[in-house]
Protein backbone atom coordinates (compact mmCIF):
# COMPACT_ATOMS: atom_id res chain seq x y z
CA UNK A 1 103.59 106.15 114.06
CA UNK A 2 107.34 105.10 114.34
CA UNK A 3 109.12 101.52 114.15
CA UNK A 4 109.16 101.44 117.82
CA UNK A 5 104.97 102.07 118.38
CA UNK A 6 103.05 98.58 118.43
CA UNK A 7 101.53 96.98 115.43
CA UNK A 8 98.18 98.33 115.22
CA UNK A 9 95.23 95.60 116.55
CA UNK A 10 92.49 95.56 114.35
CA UNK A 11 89.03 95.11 116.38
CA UNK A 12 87.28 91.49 116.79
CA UNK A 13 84.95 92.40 114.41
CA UNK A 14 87.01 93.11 111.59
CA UNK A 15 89.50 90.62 112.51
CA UNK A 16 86.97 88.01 112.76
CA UNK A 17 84.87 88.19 109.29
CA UNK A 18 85.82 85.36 108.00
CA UNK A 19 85.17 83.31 110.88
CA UNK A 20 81.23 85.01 111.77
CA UNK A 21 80.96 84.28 107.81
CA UNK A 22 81.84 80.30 108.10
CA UNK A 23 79.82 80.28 111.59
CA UNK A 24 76.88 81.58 109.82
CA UNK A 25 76.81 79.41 107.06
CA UNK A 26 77.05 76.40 109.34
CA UNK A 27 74.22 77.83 111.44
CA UNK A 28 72.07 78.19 108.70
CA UNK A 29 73.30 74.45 107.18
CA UNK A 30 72.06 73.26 110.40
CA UNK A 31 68.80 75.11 110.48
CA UNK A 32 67.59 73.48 107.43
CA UNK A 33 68.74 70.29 108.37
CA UNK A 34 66.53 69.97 111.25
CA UNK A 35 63.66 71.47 109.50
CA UNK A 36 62.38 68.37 107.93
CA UNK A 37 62.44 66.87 111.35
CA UNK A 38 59.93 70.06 111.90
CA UNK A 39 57.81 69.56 108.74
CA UNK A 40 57.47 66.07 109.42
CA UNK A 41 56.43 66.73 113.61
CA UNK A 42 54.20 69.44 111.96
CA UNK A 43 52.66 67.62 109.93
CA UNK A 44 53.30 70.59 107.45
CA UNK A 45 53.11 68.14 104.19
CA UNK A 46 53.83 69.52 101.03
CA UNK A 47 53.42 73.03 102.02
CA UNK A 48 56.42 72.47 104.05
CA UNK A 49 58.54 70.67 101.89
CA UNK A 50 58.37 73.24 99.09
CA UNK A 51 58.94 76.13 101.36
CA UNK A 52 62.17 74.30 102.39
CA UNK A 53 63.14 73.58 98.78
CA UNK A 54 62.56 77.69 97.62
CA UNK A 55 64.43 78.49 101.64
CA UNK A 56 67.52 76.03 100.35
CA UNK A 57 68.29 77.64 96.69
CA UNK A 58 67.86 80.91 98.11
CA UNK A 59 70.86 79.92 100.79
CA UNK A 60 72.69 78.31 97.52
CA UNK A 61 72.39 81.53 95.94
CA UNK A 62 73.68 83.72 98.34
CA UNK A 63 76.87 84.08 97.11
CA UNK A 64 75.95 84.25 93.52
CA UNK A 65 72.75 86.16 93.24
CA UNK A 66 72.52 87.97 96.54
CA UNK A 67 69.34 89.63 95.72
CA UNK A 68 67.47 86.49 94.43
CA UNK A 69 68.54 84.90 97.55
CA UNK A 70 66.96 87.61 99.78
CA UNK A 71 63.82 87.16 98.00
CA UNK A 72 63.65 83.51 97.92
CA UNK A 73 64.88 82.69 101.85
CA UNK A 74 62.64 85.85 102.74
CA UNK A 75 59.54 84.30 100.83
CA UNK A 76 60.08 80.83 101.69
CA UNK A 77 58.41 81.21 105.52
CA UNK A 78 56.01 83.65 103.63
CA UNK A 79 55.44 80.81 101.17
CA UNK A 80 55.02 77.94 103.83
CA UNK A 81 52.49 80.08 106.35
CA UNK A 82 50.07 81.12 103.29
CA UNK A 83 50.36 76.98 102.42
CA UNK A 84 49.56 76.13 106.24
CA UNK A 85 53.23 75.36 107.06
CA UNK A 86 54.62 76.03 110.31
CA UNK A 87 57.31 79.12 109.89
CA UNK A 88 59.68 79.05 112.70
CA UNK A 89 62.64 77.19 111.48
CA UNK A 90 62.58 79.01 108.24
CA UNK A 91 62.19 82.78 109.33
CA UNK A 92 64.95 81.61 111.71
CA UNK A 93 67.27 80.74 108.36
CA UNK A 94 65.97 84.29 106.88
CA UNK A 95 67.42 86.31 110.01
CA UNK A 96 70.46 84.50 110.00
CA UNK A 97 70.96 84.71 105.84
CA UNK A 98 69.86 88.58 106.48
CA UNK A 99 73.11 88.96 108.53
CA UNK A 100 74.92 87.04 105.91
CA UNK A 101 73.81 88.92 102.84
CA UNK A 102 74.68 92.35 104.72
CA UNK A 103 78.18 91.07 106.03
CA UNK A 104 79.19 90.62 102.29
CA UNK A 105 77.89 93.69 100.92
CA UNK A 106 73.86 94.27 100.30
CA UNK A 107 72.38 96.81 101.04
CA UNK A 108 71.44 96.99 105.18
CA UNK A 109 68.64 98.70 104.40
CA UNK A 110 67.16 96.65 101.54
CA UNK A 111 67.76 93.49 103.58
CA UNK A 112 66.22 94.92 106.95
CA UNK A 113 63.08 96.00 105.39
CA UNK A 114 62.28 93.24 103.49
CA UNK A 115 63.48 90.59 106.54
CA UNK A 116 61.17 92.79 108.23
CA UNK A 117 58.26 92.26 106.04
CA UNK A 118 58.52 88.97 105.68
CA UNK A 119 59.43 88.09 109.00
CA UNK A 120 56.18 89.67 110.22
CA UNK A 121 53.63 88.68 107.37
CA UNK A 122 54.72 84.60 108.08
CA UNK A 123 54.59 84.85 111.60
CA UNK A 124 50.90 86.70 111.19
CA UNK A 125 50.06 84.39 108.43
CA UNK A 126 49.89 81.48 110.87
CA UNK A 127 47.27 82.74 113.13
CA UNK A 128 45.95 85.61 111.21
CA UNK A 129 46.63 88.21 114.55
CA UNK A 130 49.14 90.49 115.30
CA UNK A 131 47.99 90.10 119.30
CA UNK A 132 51.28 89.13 120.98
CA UNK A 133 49.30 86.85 123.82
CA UNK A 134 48.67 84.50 121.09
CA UNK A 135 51.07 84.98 118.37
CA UNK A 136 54.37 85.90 120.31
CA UNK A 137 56.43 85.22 116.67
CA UNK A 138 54.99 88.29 115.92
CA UNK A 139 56.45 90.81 117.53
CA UNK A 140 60.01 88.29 117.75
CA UNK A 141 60.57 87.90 114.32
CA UNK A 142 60.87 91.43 112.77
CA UNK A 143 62.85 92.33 115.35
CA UNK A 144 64.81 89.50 115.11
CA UNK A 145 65.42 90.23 111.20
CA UNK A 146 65.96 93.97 112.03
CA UNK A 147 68.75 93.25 114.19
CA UNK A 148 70.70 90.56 112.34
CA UNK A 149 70.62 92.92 109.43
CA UNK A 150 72.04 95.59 111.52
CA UNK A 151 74.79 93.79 113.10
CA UNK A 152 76.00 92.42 109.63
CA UNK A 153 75.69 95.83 108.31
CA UNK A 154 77.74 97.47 110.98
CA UNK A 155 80.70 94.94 110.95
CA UNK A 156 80.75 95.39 107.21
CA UNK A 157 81.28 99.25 107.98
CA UNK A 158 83.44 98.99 110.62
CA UNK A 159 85.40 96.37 107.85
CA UNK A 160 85.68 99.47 105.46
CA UNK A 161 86.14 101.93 107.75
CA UNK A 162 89.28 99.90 108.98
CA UNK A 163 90.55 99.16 105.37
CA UNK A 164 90.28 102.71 104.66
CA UNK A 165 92.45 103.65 107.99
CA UNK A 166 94.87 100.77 106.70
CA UNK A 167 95.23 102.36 103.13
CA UNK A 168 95.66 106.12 104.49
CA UNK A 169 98.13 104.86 106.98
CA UNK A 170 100.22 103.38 103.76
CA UNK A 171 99.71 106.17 102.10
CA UNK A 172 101.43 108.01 105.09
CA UNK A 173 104.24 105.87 105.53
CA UNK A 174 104.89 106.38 101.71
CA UNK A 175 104.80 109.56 101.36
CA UNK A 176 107.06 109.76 104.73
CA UNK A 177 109.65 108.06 103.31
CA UNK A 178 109.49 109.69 99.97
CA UNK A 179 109.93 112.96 101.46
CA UNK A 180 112.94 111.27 103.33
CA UNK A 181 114.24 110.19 100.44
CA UNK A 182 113.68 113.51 98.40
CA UNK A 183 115.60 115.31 101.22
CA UNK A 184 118.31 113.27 100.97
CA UNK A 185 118.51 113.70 97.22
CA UNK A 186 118.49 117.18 97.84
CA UNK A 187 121.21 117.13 100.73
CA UNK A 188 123.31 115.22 98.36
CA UNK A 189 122.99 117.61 95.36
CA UNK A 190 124.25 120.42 98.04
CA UNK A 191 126.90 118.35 99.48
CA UNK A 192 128.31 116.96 95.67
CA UNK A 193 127.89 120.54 94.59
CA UNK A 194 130.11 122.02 97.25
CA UNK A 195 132.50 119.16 96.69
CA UNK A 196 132.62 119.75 93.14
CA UNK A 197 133.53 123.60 94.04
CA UNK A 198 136.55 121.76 95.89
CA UNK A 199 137.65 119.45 92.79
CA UNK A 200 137.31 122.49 90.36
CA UNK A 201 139.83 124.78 92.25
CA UNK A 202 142.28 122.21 92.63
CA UNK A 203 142.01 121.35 89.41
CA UNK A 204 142.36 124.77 88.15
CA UNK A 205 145.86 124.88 90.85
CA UNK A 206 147.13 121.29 88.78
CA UNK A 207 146.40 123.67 85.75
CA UNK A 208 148.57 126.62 86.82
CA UNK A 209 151.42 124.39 87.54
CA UNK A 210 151.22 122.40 84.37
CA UNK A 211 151.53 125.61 82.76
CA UNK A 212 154.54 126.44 84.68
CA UNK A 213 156.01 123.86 84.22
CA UNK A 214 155.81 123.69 81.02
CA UNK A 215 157.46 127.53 80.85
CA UNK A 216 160.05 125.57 83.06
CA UNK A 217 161.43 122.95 80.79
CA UNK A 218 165.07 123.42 79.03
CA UNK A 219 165.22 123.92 75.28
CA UNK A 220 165.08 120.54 73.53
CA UNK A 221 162.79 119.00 75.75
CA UNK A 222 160.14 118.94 72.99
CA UNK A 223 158.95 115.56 74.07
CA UNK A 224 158.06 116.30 77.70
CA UNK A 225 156.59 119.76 76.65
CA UNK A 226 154.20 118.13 74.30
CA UNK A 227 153.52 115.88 77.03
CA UNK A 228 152.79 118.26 79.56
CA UNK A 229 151.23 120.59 77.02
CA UNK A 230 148.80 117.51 76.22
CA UNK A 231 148.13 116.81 80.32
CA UNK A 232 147.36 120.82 80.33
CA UNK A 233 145.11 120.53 77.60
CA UNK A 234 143.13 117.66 79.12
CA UNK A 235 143.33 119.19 82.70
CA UNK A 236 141.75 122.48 81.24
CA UNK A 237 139.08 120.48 79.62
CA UNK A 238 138.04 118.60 82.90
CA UNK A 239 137.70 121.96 84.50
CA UNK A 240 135.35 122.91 81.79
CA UNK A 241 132.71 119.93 81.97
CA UNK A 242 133.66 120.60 85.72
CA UNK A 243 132.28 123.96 85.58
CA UNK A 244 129.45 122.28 83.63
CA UNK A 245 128.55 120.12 86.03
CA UNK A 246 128.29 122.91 88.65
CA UNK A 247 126.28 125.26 86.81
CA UNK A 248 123.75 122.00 86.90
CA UNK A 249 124.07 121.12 90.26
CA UNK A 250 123.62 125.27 91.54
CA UNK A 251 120.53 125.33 89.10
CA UNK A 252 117.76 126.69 91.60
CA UNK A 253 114.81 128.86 92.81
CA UNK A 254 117.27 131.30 94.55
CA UNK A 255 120.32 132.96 94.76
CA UNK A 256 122.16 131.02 97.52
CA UNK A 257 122.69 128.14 95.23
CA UNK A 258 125.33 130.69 93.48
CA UNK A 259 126.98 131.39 96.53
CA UNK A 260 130.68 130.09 97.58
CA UNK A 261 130.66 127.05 99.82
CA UNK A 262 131.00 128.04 102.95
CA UNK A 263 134.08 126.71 105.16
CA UNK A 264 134.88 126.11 108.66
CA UNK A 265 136.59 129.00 108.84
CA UNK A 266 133.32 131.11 108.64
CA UNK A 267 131.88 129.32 112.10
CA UNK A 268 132.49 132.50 114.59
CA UNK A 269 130.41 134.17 111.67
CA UNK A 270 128.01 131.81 111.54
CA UNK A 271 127.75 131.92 115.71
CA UNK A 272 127.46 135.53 115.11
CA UNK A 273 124.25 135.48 112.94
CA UNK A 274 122.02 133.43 115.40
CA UNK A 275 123.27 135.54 118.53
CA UNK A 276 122.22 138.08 116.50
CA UNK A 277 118.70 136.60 115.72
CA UNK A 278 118.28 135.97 119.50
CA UNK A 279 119.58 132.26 120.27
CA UNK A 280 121.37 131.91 122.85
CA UNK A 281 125.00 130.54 122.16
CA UNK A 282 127.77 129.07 124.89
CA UNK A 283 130.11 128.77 122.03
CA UNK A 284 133.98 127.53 122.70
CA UNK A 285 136.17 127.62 119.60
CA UNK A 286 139.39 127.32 118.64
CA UNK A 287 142.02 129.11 116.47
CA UNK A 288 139.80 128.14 113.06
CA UNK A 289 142.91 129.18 110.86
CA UNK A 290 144.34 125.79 110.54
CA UNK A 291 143.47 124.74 106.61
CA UNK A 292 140.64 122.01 106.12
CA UNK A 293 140.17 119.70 103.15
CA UNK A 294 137.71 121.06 101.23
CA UNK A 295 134.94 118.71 101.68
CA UNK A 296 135.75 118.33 105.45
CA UNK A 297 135.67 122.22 106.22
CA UNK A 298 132.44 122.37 104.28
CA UNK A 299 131.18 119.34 106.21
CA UNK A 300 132.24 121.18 109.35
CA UNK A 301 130.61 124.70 108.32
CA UNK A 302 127.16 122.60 107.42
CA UNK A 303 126.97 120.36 110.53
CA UNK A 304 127.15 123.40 112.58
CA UNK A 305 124.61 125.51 110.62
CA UNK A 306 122.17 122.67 110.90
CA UNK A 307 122.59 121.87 114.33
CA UNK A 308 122.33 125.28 115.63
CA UNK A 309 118.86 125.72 113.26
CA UNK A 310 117.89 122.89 114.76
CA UNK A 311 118.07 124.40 118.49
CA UNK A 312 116.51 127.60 117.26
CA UNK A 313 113.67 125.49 116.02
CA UNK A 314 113.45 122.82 118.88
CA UNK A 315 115.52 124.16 121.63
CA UNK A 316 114.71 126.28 124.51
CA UNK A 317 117.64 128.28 126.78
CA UNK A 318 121.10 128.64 125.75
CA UNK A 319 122.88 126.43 122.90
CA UNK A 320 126.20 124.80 123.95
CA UNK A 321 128.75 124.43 121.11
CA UNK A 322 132.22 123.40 120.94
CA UNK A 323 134.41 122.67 118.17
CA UNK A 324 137.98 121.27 118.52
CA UNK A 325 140.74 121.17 116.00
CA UNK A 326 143.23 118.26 117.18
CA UNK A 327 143.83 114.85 115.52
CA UNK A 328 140.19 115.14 114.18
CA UNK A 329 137.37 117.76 113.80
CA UNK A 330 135.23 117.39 116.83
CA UNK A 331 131.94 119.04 116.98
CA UNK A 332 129.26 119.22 119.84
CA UNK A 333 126.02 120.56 120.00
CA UNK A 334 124.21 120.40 123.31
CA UNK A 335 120.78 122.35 123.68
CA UNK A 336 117.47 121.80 126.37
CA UNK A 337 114.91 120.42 124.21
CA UNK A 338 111.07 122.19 123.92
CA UNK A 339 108.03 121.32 125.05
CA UNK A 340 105.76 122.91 123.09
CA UNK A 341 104.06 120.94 120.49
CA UNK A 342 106.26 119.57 117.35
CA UNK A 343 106.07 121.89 114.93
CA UNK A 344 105.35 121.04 110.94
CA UNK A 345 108.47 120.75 109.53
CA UNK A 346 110.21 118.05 107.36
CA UNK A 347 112.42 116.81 110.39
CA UNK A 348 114.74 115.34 108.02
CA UNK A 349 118.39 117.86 109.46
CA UNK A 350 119.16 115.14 110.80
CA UNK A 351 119.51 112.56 107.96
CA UNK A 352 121.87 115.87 106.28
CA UNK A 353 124.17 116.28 108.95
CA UNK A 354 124.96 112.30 108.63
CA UNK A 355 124.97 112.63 105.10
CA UNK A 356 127.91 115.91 105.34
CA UNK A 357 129.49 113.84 108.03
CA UNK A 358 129.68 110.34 105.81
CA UNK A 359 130.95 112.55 102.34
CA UNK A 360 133.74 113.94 104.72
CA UNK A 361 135.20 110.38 105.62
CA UNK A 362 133.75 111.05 109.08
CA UNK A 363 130.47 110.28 111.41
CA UNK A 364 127.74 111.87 113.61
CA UNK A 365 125.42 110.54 116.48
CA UNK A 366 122.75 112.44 117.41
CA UNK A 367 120.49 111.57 120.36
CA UNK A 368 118.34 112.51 123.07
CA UNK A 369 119.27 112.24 126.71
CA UNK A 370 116.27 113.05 128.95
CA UNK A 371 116.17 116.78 128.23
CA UNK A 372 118.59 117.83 126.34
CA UNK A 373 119.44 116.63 122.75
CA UNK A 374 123.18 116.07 121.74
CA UNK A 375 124.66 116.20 118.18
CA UNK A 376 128.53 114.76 118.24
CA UNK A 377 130.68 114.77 114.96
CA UNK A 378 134.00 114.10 114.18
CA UNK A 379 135.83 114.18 110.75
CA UNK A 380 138.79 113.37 109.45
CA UNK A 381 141.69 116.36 109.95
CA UNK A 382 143.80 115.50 106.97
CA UNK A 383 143.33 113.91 103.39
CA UNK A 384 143.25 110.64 103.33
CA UNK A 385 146.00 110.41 100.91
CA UNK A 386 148.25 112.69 103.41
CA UNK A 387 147.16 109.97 106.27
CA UNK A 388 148.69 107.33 103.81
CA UNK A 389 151.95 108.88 102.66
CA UNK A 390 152.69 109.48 106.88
C-alpha cells in the first residue's frame, strides 16, 4: 500500500453496523407495539398481556444483561402459547432480538439453539402438531430464528475480521516508517562520521600551522606566542574529543566502519569492482584528479556506490554512468529496470543518496521513466566559503 493506492472501502456490512443495529431496534419497537392490537383481536387475555410484559424487559435488557434477555424474549412466545396466547408477533420479536444479541457479541451458537427451541416449542404449543398442513409456524419459525442468528453472527465476524485487517495494516505502516526512519538514522551516522573524518584532518592541518607559526614569530613577541600557543592548545584539544567522537560514530559489527572514507577519486575503482562482479557498466568519466571538499567527494563516492548497487539489485542490461566535473559535480545513473518480482529488501538507497546529496550542499532526483530508472545529482564544486570570498 502506498500514498497514491485508494483508501481502502470497508464492506456494507461492516460499514453499516450501526445503522442494521438502530433498524433493528426500531423493528422490534414496532413489533411490540402492534402486539396489543394482536392480543386484543386474539382475544389472548391475560395470557397475552404477560407474555408481552416478560417479551418487553427482555428487549430492555438487551443491552445490559444479554443473556437474561435471550431467555426472557425467547420464553415470552413459549410463555404465551402454554397460557393459550397466540405466538406470532412475539417469536417474530425473538428472531429479530436473536440477530440483535449476536450483532453485539453473544454467542451465535447459544442464541441459535435456544431461538431454535423456543421458536419451535411456541409455534407447536399452539396446536400441539408439528404437521406443517396445519401448523405452518412450525417449520417457519426455527428457521426463521436460525437464520437471524446467523446473519448477526456473520456480520459480527466479518466486523472483527475487518478490525483485525485495519490494526495489522497500522501495524505495517508503522513499522514501515520506523524502518525508514532507522535507515536514515543510520545513513546519517555514516554520512556525519565521514564528515567528521573531514573536520579532524583539517583540524589537525590548522594544528601544524599554528605550530609553525608559532616557531615563526621574532624574539619578543611573547604576547602573540602565548596567544598562538593558547589557540594550539585548544585546536589540539578539539581534535581530541574529535577523535572521540569518531571512535563513537565507527563503533560497529564490522570492520568497514574503521575504514577511510572513501572519495571521488576512488570512482574508476569503484566501476572496476562491479564490472568485475558481472554488471554491466557504460561508464564516462572524467579526469577525477581535480580536489573535492571533503564532504562533497565523499557525497560523490557514496551516490555512485549506491546507485550502481541499486542496478545490480533492480536493473537488468548494461548500467549507464556519467560523472562530470565542471561548475558542479554532476552525476547520472541510467539502468533498464527488472521485471522479476521485488525482491525483500529495505528499499530505503534511495532516502541515503538524498541524504549524501543534502549534507554536501547539493540535490538528487531519482525517478522512473517507463523502463528505465534515472538517478541525477549535482553538488556543489567548491566550499561554500570559497563561493563567497569570489
Amino acid at each position: 500500500m502506498t500514498d497514491q493506492d485508494p483508501p481502502l472501502r470497508a464492506p456494507l456490512g461492516v460499514r453499516g453496523v450501526r445503522g442494521f443495529d438502530v433498524t433493528t431496534r426500531v423493528v422490534i419497537a414496532l413489533a411490540l407495539a402492534v402486539t396489543p392490537v394482536h392480543v386484543l383481536q386474539t382475544g389472548s387475555g391475560a395470557a397475552g398481556w404477560l407474555a408481552l410484559a416478560v417479551s418487553c424487559v427482555g428487549v430492555v435488557l438487551v443491552g445490559l444483561r444479554p443473556r437474561v434477555a435471550l431467555v426472557l424474549v425467547a420464553g415470552a412466545p413459549v410463555l404465551g402459547a402454554l397460557l393459550g396466547a397466540q405466538p406470532l408477533p412475539l417469536w417474530t420479536v425473538t428472531c429479530f432480538a436473536a440477530f440483535l444479541l449476536t450483532l453485539r457479541g453473544t454467542s451465535g451458537l447459544l442464541v441459535a439453539v435456544v431461538g431454535v427451541v423456543t421458536t419451535t416449542a411456541a409455534t407447536f404449543f399452539t396446536s400441539w402438531t408439528f404437521a406443517v398442513e396445519t401448523n405452518p409456524e412450525v417449520a417457519v419459525a426455527p428457521f426463521a430464528a436460525l437464520a437471524a442468528a446467523g446473519a448477526g453472527s456473520a456480520m459480527r465476524s466479518q466486523r472483527q475480521y475487518w478490525s483485525a485487517l485495519e490494526a495489522r495494516a497500522r501495524d505495517a505502516v508503522a513499522s514501515r516508517q520506523a524502518a525508514v526512519d532507522r535507515s536514515v538514522a543510520e545513513e546519517r551516522v555514516r554520512i556525519a562520521r565521514d564528515l567528521h573524518d573531514g573536520v579532524g584532518h583539517r583540524i589537525a592541518v590548522v594544528s601544524m600551522h599554528l605550530g609553525a607559526a608559532e616557531v615563526h614569530l621574532p624574539p619578543g613577541a611573547d604576547a602573540a606566542r602565548a596567544d598562538v600557543t593558547a589557540a594550539r592548545g585548544a585546536v589540539q584539544q578539539v581534535l581530541r574529543e574529535t577523535q572521540q567522537i569518531l571512535h563513537v560514530l565507527r563503533v560497529g559489527p564490522d570492520d568497514a566502519t574503521v575504514a577511510p572514507t572513501p572519495g571521488h577519486e576512488r570512482i574508476p575503482q569503484l566501476v572496476e569492482a562491479f564490472v568485475a562482479a558481472g554488471v554491466q557498466v557504460d561508464a564516462d568519466l572524467p579526469d577525477l584528479g581535480r580536489p573535492l571538499p571533503p564532504e562533497v567527494s565523499a557525497a560523490a563516492f557514496r551516490i555512485v556506490q549506491e546507485a550502481l548497487t541499486n542496478a545490480q539489485r533492480h536493473g537488468t542490461g548494461t548500467v549507464w554512468l556519467r560523472v562530470g566535473l565542471a561548475d558542479a559535480v554532476r552525476i547520472e545513473v541510467v539502468n533498464v529496470r527488472s521485471r522479476r518480482p521485488a525482491g525483500t529488501g529495505g528499499g530505503h538507497g534511495l532516502v541515503g543518496m538524498r541524504e549524501r546529496a543534502a549534507s554536501a550542499g547539493g540535490r538528487l532526483d531519482a525517478r522512473a521513466d517507463g523502463e528505465t530508472f534515472r538517478v541525477r545529482a549535482e553538488l556543489p564544486a567548491v566550499p561554500a566559503e570559497t563561493e563567497v570570498d569570489a
